[in-house]
Structures are given as structure tokens and as C-alpha cells.
Protein backbone atom coordinates (compact mmCIF):
# COMPACT_ATOMS: atom_id res chain seq x y z
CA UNK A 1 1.16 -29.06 16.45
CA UNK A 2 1.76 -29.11 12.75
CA UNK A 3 -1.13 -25.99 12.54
CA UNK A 4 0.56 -23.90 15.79
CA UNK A 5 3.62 -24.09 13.68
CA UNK A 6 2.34 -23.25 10.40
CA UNK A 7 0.73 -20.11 12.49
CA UNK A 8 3.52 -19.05 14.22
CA UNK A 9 5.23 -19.19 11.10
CA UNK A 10 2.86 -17.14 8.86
CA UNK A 11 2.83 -14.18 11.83
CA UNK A 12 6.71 -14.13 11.78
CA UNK A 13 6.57 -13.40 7.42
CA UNK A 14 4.13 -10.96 8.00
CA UNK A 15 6.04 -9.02 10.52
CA UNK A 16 8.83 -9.02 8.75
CA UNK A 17 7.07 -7.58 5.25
CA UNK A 18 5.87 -4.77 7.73
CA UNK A 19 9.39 -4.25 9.31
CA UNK A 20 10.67 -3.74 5.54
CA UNK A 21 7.63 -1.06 5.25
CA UNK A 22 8.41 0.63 8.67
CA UNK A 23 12.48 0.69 7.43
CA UNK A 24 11.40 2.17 3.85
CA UNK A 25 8.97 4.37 5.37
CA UNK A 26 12.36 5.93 8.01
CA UNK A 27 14.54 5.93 4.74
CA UNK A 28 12.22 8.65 3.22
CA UNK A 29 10.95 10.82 6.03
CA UNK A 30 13.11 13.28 4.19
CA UNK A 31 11.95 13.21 1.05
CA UNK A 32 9.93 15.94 -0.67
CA UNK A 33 6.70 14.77 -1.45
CA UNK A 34 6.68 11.67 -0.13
CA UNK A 35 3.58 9.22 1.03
CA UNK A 36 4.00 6.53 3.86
CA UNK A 37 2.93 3.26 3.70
CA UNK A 38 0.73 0.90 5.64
CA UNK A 39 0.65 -2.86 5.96
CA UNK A 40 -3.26 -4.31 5.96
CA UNK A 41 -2.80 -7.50 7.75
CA UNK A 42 -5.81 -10.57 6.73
CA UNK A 43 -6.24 -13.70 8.84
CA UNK A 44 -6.83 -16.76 7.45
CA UNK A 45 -10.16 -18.30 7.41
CA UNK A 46 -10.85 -19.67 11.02
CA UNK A 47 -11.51 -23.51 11.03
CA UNK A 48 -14.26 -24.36 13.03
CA UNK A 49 -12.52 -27.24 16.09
CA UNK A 50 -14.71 -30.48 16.92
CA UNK A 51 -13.87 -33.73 18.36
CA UNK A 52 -15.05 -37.12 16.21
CA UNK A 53 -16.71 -37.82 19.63
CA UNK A 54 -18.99 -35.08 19.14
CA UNK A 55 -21.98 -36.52 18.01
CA UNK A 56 -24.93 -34.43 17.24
CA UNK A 57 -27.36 -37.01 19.53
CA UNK A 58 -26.67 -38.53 22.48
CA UNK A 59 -26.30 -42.12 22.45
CA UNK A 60 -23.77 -44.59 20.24
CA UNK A 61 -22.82 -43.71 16.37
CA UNK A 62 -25.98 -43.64 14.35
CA UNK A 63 -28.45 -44.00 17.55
CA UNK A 64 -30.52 -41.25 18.42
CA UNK A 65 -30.59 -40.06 23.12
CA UNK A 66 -33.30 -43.25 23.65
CA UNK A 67 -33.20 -45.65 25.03
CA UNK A 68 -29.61 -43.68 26.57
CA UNK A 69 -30.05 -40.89 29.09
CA UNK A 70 -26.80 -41.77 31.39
CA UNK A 71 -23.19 -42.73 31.10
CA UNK A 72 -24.59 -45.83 33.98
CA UNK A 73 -26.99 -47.35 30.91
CA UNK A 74 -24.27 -46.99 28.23
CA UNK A 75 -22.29 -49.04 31.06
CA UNK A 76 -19.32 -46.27 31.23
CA UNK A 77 -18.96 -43.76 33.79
CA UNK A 78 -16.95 -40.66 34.35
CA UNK A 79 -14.20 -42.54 35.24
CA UNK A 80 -13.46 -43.97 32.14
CA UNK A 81 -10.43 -43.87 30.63
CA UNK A 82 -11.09 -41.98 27.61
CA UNK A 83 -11.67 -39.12 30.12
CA UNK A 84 -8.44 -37.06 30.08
CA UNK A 85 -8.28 -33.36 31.76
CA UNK A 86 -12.45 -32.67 31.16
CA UNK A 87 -12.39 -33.91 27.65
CA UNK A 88 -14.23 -37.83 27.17
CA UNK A 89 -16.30 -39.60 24.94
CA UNK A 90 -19.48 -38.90 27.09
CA UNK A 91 -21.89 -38.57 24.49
CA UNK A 92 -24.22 -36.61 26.34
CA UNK A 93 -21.09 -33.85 27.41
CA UNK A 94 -19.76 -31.86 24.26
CA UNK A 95 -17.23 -29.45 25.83
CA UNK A 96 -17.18 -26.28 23.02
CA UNK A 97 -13.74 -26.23 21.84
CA UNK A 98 -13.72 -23.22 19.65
CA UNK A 99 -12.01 -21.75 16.66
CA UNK A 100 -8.62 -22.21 15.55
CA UNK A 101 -6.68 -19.09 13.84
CA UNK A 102 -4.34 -20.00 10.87
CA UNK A 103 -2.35 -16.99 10.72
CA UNK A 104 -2.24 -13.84 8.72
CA UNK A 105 -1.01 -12.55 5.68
CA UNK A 106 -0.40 -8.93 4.38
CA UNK A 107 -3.29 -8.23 2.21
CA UNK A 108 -2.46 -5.23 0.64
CA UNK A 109 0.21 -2.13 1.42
CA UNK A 110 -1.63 0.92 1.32
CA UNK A 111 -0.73 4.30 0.75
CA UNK A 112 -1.59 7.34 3.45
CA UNK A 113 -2.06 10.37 1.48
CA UNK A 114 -2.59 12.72 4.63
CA UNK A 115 -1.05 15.95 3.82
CA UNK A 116 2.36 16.70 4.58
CA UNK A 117 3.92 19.70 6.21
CA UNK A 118 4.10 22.48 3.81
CA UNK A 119 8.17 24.31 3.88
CA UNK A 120 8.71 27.75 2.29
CA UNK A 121 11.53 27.81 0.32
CA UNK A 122 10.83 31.43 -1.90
CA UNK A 123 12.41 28.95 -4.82
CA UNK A 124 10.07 30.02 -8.32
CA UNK A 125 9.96 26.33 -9.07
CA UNK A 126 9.40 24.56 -5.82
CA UNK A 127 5.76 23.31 -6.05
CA UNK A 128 3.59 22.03 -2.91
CA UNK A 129 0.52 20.68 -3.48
CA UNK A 130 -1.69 21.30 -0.52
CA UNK A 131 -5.38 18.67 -0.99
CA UNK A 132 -5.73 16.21 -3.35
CA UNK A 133 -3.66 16.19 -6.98
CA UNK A 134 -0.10 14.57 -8.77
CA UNK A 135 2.26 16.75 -11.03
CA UNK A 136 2.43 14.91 -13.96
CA UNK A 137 6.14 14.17 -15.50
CA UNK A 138 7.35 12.30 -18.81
CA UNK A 139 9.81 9.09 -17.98
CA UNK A 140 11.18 6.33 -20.18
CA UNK A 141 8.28 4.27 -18.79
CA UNK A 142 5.99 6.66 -19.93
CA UNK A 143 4.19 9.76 -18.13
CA UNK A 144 3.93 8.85 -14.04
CA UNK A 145 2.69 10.94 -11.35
CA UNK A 146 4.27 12.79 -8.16
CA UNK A 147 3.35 14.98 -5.42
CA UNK A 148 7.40 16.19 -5.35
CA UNK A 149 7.19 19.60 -6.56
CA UNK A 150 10.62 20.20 -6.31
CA UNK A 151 11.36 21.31 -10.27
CA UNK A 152 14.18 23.49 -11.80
CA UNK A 153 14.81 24.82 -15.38
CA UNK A 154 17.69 23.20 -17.26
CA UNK A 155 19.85 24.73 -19.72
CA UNK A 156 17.16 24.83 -22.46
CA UNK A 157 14.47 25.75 -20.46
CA UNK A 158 12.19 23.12 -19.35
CA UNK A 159 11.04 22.73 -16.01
CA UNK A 160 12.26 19.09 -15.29
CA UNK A 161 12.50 17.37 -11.96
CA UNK A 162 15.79 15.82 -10.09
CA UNK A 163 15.90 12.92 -12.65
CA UNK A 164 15.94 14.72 -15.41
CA UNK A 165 11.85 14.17 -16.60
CA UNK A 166 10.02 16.82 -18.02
CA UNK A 167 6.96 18.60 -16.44
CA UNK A 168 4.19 18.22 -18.53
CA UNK A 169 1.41 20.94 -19.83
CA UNK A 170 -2.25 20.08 -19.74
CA UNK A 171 -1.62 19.01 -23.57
CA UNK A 172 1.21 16.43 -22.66
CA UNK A 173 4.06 18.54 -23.94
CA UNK A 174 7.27 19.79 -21.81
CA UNK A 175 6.89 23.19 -19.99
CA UNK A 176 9.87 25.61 -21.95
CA UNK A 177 10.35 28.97 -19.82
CA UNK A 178 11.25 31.98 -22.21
CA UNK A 179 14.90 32.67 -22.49
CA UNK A 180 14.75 36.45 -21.51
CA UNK A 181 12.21 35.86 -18.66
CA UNK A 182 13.64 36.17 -15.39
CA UNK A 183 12.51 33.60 -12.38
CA UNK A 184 11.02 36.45 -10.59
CA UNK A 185 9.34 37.35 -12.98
CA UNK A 186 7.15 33.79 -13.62
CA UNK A 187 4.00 33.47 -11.43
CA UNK A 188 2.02 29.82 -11.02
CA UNK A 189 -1.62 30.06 -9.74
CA UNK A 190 -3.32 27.24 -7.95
CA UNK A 191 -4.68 25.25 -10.67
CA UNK A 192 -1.42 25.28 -12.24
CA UNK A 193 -1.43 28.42 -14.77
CA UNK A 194 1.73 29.54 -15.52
CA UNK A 195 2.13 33.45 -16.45
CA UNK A 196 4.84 35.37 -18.10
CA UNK A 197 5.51 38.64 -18.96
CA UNK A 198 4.68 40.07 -22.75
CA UNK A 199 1.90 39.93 -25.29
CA UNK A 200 3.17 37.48 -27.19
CA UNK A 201 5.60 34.14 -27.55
CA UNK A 202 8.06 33.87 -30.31
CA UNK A 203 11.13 31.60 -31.53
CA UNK A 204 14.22 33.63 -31.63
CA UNK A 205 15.95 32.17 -35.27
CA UNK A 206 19.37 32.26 -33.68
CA UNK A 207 19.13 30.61 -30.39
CA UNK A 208 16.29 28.42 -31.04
CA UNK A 209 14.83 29.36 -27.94
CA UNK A 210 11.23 30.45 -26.78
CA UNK A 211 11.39 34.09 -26.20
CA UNK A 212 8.76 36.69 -25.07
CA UNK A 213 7.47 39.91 -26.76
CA UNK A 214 5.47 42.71 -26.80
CA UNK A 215 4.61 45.27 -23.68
CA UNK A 216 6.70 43.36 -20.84
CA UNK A 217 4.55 45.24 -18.22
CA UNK A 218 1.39 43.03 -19.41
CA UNK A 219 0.71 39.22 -18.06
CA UNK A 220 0.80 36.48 -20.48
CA UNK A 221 -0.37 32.67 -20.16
CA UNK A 222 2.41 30.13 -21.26
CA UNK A 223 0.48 27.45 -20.76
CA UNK A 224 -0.95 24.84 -17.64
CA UNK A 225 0.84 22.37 -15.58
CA UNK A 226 -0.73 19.23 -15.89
CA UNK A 227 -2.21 18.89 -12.22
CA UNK A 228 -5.06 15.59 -11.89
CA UNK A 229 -6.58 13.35 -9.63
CA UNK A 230 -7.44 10.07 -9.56
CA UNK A 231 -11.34 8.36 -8.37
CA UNK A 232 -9.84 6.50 -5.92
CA UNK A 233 -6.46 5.93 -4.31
CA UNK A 234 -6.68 2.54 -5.66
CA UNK A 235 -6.32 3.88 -8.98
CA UNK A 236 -2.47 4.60 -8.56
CA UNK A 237 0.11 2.45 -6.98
CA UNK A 238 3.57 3.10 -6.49
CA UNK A 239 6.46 2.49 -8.49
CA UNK A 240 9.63 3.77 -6.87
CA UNK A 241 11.50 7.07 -6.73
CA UNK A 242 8.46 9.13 -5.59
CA UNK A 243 6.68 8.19 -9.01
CA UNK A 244 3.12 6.60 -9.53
CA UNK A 245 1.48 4.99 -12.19
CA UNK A 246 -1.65 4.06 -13.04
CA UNK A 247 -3.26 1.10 -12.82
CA UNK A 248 -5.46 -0.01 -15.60
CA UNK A 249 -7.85 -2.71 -14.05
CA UNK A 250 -9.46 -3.53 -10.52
CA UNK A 251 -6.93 -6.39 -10.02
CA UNK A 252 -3.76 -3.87 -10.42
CA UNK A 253 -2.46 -5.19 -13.64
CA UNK A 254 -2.48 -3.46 -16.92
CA UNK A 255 -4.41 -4.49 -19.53
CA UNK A 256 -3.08 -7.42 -21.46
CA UNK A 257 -3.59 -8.11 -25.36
CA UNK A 258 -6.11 -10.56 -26.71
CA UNK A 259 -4.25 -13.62 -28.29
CA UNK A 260 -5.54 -14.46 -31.97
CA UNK A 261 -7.98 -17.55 -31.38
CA UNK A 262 -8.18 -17.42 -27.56
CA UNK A 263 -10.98 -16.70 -25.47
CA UNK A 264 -9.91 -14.66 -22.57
CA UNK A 265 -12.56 -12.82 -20.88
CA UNK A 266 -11.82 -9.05 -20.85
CA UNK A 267 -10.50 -7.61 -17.65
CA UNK A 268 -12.65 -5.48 -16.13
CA UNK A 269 -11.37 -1.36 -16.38
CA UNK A 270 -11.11 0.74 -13.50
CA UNK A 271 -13.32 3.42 -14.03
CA UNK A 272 -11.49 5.70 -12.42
CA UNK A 273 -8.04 4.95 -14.07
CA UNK A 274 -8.55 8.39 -16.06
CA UNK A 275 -6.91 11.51 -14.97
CA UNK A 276 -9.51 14.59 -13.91
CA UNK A 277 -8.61 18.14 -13.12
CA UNK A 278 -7.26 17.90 -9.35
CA UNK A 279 -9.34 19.40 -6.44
CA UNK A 280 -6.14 20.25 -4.89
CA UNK A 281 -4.05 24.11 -4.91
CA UNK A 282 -0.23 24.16 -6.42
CA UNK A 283 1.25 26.92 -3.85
CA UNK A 284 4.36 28.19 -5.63
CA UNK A 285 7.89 28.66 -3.48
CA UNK A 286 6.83 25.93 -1.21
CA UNK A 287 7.74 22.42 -0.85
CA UNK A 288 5.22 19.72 0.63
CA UNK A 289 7.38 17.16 3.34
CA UNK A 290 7.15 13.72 3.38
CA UNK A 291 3.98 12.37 6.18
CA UNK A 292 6.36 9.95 8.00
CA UNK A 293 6.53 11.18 11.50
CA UNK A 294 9.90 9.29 12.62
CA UNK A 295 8.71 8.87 16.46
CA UNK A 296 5.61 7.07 15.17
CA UNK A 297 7.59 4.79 13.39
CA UNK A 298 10.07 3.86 16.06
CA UNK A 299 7.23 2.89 18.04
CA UNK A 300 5.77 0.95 15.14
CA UNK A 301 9.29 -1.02 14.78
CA UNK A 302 9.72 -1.81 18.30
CA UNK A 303 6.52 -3.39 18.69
CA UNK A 304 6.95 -5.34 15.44
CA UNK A 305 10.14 -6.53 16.78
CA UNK A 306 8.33 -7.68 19.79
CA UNK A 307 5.48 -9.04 17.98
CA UNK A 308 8.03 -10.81 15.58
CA UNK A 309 9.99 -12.54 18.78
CA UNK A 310 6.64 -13.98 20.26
CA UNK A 311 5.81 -15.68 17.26
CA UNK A 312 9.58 -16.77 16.93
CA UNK A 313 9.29 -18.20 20.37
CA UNK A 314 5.34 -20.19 19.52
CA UNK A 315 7.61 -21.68 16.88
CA UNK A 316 10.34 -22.96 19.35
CA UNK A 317 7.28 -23.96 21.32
CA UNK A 318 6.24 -25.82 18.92
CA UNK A 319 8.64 -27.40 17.76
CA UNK A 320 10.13 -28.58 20.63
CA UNK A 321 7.03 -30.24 21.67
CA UNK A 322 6.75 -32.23 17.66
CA UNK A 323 10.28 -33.15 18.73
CA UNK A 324 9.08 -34.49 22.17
CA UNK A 325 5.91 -36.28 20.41
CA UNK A 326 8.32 -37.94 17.53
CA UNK A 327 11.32 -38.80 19.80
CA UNK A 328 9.77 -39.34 23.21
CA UNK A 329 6.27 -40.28 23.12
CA UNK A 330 6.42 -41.99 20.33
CA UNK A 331 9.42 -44.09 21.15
CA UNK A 332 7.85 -47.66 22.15
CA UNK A 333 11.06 -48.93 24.45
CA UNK A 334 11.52 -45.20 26.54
């Protein structure tokens, strides 16, 4: 009973970690850029079910089948009384009782990086990424990843996203737009380039501000958004408000510093925690939607829900029949 319960149980936390998935996963179906999520649901290892009864001979404990070949010589018979509903200590009849489940857990929640719809806005700055590829941007935490490629220019000029973090170059530095170049007038290429009018870039004294110069009919290159992949998607894991980061090791921590007389063995890198040019194409004036298709995840939450009431009723089950075992059975004067 104890087990049943315990099973019940364990399906009941797990649908409700993947109800808190579907629910986040509904909350952004609007947002630019955005990845679902999916719940990978373990079981526990199986436990193998055998009676003590079950001996590997015939015969008694610790005889081998001779001189026994019948219930009649071992001077039982099927009638016996430790015969209840098939099941008896008839050594020579092992009924195959199975495997018993323990449950599940939620191994791991996984991102889907299927493409999103692409959206034409005709905005200069609004950047989909169609393939594989992250934008990368400069936070407090240090410089995170994003596939929202929704980016304006502030008052000074740099191309910064809705929080306020700068778009980074290929170099690590903010993007700065020239003061006397015109939206129109900026084109962004697929890998990222970023061209401007002018033959050259210069620092107007007065304004402080990054100006262009020269022949405005020729095409200049301010510089390269910073546009990367990862090896693997297990490279980058999410870290809230459409940002990733990357994760330094194959157990998803970052690396942690050696203590002075301690031996800690290393952890082990991840290979492919280091940035590479992406495969994927920037398409400027485009946005790329979030993947969350809200039907599919209605359906998803509705047959949680009914997942999550049959396990609530196996643990009702259960526990009404521990209470009928403690209080019932077990009472010696009922």
C-alpha cells in the first residue's frame, strides 16, 4: 500500500511541474522570440516482485525437487489454507507476479527550438532570425543570448533591446548608429553586417557622437552584430526574460574555484560551451513569433489535469484501504 501511495504521489508532483510549464509556455505565446518548453518525464527504477515462497527448487527451504514431486508427498494439497485467490505456498507453482513501477520524476525541461513564424514589420531594427543562431546582448549578469530581435536606437545611439541592454558587435562592444544617418538608410545582411552610408566614421567634437563622412552615395561597414551558435542545445539553458546563458560544464553548473589545500576533481567543460559563427540568416524588418501554438497547449493542460485527478484518486484509493488495514483489519475485537 505504502508503495501505491508513494506512486500515486510522485505522478501527481510531476504533473503539476508540467502544468506550471504548459501555464508559462500560454503566458508567452506572444512573445517575440520566444522558445517553448517540454517536460521529459523518467520512471523510477522498476523493482523486480517475488513472493518469499518462491523458491528456486521445488521441495522445502534448502531441499532440492527429490524426493518431492507432489503437493500429496509434501502432505498438503491445493486446498490448503495458505492458498488464497491462485496465490499458495505450492512449491512446485510460482505464479509470475511482475514488476512494480515507482513513479516518475521530471528529468529534465527541455527547450524546442523549432522555428517560429516569421512577422514583417518594415521596422530597420526588428531582427528575425530564421535557422539556428542567438543575438548576443550585454546585462548586469554579464553578456546572455536571445533570439528576440526586437531592438531600437536610444537617444545616444545604440541599438539596445526592451530592457535597456546593449547589442553587441562581433568584438563585444555596443552597436552606436551615426547621428546623421537616417533608419532608412542602415541595411543588415544575413550574417549580421551592418552598412551605412559614407567613406568614413568620425567623432563630431561637439556632440560627442559617431557621425559619418565622405561620399554619402557609397556603402560603408560599421561593424557586425554578434550572431553565434552553440554545439548543442544543451549548451544554453534559460534564464528568464527571453535571455540565455551559457552553461559551463556537462552537469549545468558553472565552473567553481579550486579551494587552497583541497582536492576537488575538476569538472569536466562542455566542449561546446564556446560561441561559433551561427549557421542561421538575420532577416532585417522582421520579427520571429514565439513556437507555442495555444490549441496544442490547451490540449496538453486538459489531459494533465486529467492525468493529475487519476493519480489524485490512486491516492484516495490508497489510502482509504491503509485506513481499512490499520483500523479494521487490524483491530483484534471488530
Amino acid at each position: 500500500m505504502w508503495r501505491g501511495l508513494y506512486t500515486a504521489a510522485t505522478g501527481m508532483i510531476s504533473e503539476q511541474k508540467r502544468t506550471d510549464v504548459i501555464a508559462n509556455n500560454i503566458a508567452n505565446a506572444a512573445t517575440t522570440g520566444y522558445k517553448r518548453d517540454l517536460t521529459i518525464h523518467k520512471e523510477f527504477h522498476e523493482m523486480l516482485i517475488k513472493r518469499v515462497n518462491d523458491f528456486e527448487e521445488g521441495g522445502t527451504v534448502g531441499l532440492s525437487v527429490a524426493p518431492f514431486n507432489s503437493l500429496a508427498e509434501l502432505g498438503t494439497s491445493r486446498e490448503d489454507v495458505t492458498q488464497i485467490k491462485g496465490f499458495n505456498a505450492d512449491p512446485f507453482h510460482r505464479p509470475n507476479i511482475g514488476r512494480l513501477g515507482l513513479g516518475d520524476y521530471i528529468d529534465e525541461i527541455a527547450v524546442n527550438y523549432e522555428q517560429g513564424a516569421l512577422e514583417s514589420t518594415g521596422n530597420t531594427f526588428d531582427l528575425a532570425i530564421v535557422g539556428d543562431g542567438f543575438f548576443a546582448v550585454q546585462t548586469p549578469d554579464g553578456v546572455r543570448y536571445t533570439r528576440n530581435g526586437a531592438f531600437f536606437k536610444n537617444n545616444e545611439g545604440y541599438l539596445q533591446d526592451i530592457r535597456g541592454y546593449n547589442l553587441l558587435d562581433v568584438q563585444g562592444n555596443p552597436i552606436r548608429i551615426p547621428a546623421n544617418v537616417r533608419d532608412s538608410q542602415i541595411s543588415i545582411t544575413g550574417n549580421g553586417t551592418i552598412t551605412v552610408p559614407g567613406n568614413a566614421l568620425v567623432v563630431n567634437p561637439v556632440t560627442n557622437r559617431l557621425e559619418t563622412a565622405g561620399n554619402q552615395n557609397n556603402r560603408q561597414v560599421l561593424g557586425q552584430i554578434q550572431f553565434v551558435e552553440f554545439g548543442n542545445r544543451l549548451a544554453t539553458q534559460k534564464q528568464g526574460d527571453n535571455l540565455y546563458y551559457v552553461v559551463a560544464d556537462n552537469e549545468g553548473n558553472d565552473p567553481q574555484a579550486q579551494p587552497v589545500g583541497q582536492n576537488i576533481q575538476a569538472r569536466i567543460m562542455n566542449p561546446n560551451a564556446q560561441p561559433r559563427p551561427a549557421t542561421g540568416e538575420i532577416l532585417q524588418g522582421s520579427l520571429e513569433k514565439s513556437n507555442t501554438a495555444i490549441v496544442s497547449e490547451m490540449v496538453e493542460l486538459i489531459h494533465n489535469h486529467r492525468l493529475y485527478e487519476a493519480n489524485a484518486k490512486a491516492v484516495l484509493t490508497q489510502d482509504s484501504a491503509l485506513d481499512k488495514a490499520v483500523n479494521t483489519v487490524g483491530n483484534l475485537n471488530a
